[in-house]
C-alpha atoms as a PDB file:
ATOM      1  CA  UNK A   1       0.000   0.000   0.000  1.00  0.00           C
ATOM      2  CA  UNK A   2       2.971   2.411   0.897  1.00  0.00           C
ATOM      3  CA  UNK A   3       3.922   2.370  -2.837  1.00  0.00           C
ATOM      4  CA  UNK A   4       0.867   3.641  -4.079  1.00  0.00           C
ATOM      5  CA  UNK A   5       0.854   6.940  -2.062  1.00  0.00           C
ATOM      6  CA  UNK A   6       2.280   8.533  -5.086  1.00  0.00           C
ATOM      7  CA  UNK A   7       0.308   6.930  -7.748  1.00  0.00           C
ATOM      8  CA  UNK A   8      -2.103   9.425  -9.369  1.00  0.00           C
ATOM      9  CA  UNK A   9      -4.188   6.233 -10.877  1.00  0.00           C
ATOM     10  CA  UNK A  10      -4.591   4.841  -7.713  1.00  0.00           C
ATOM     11  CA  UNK A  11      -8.175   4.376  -6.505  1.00  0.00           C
ATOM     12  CA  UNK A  12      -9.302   5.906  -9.980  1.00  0.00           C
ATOM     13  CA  UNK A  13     -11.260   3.398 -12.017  1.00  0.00           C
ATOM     14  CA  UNK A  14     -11.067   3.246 -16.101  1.00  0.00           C
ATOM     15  CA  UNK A  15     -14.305   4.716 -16.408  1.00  0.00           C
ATOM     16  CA  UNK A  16     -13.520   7.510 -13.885  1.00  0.00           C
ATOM     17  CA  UNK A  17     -10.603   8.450 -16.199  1.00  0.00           C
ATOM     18  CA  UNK A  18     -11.954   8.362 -19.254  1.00  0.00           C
ATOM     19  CA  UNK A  19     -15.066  10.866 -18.076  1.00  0.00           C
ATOM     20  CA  UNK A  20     -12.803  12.946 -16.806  1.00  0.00           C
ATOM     21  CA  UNK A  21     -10.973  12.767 -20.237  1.00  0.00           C
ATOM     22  CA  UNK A  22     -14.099  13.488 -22.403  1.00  0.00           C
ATOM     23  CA  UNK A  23     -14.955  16.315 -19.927  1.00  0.00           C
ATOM     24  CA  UNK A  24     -11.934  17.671 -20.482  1.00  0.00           C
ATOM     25  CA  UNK A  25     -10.899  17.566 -24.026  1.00  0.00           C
ATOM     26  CA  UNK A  26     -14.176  16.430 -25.511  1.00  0.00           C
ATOM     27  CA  UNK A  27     -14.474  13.022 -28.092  1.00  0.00           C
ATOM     28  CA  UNK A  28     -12.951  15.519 -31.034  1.00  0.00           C
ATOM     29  CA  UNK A  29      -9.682  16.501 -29.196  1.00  0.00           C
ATOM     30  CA  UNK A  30      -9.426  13.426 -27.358  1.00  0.00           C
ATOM     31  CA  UNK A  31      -9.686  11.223 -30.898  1.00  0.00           C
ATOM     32  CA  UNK A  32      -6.842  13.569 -31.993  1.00  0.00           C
ATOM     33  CA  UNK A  33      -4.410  13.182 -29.517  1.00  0.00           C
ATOM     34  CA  UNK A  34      -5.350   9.457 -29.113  1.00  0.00           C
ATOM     35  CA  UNK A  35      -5.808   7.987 -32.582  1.00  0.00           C
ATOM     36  CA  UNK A  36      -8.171   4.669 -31.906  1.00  0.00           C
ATOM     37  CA  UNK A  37     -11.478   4.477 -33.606  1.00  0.00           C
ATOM     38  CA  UNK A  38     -13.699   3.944 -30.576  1.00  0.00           C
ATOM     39  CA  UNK A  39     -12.401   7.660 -29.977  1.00  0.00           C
ATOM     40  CA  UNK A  40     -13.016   8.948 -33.547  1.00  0.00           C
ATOM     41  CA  UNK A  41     -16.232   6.795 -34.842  1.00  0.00           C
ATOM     42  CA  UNK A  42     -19.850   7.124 -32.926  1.00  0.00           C
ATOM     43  CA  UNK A  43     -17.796   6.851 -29.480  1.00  0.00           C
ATOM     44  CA  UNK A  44     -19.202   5.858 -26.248  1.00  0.00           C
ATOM     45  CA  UNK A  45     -18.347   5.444 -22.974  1.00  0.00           C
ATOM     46  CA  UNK A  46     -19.119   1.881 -23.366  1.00  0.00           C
ATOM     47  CA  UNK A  47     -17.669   1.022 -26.263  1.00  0.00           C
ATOM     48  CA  UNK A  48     -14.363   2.799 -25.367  1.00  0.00           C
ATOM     49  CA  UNK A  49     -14.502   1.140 -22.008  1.00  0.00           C
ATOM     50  CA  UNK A  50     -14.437  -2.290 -24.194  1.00  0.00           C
ATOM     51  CA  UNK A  51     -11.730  -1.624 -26.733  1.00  0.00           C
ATOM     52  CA  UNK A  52      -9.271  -0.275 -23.487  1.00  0.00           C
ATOM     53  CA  UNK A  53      -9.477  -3.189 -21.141  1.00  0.00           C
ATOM     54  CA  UNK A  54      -8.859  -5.225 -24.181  1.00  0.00           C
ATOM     55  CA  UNK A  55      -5.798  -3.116 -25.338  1.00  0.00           C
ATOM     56  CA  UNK A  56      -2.880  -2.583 -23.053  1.00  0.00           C
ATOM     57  CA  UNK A  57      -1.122   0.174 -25.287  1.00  0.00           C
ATOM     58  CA  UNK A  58      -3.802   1.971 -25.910  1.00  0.00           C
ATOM     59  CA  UNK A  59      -5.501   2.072 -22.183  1.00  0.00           C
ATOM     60  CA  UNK A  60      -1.894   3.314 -21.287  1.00  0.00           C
ATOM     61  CA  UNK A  61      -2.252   6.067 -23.426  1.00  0.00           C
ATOM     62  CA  UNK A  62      -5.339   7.042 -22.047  1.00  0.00           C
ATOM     63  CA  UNK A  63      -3.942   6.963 -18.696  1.00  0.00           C
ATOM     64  CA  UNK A  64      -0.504   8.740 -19.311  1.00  0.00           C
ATOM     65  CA  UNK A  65      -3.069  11.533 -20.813  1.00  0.00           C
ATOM     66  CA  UNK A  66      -4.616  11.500 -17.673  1.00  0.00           C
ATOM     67  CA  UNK A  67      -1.988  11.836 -15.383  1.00  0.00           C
ATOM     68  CA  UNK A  68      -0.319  14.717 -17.628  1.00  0.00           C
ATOM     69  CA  UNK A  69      -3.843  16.622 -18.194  1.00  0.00           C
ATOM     70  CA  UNK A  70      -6.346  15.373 -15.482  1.00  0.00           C
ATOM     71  CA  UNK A  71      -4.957  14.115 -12.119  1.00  0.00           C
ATOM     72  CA  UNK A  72      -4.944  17.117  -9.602  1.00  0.00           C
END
């Protein structure tokens, strides 16, 4: 537990992030910056949710986005 003082993802859930994301930067800028096409075609929270539990490189994307733009 002592090592994840200093985690900014920890007690955040995927779902949490990625609202906080599309509140943020909206689908538009957030397709941009993160090129995958549940971003870019009809997204959803849903269907993002899907594609990035499946998808290690992209979920890490999302969260290194998060961390640099979202986590206070």
């Amino acid at each position: 537990m002592q090592n994840q003082v200093n985690n900014p993802l920890h007690g955040k859930t995927l779902e949490s992030i990625l609202n906080a994301l599309v509140a943020h930067f909206g689908w538009k800028e957030l397709g941009d910056r993160i090129r995958i096409n549940c971003f870019n075609d009809n997204p959803s929270i849903q269907s993002s949710l899907k594609f990035l539990r499946k998808t290690d490189w992209a979920r890490k994307k999302v969260e290194d986005l998060y961390v640099e733009h979202c986590a206070a």
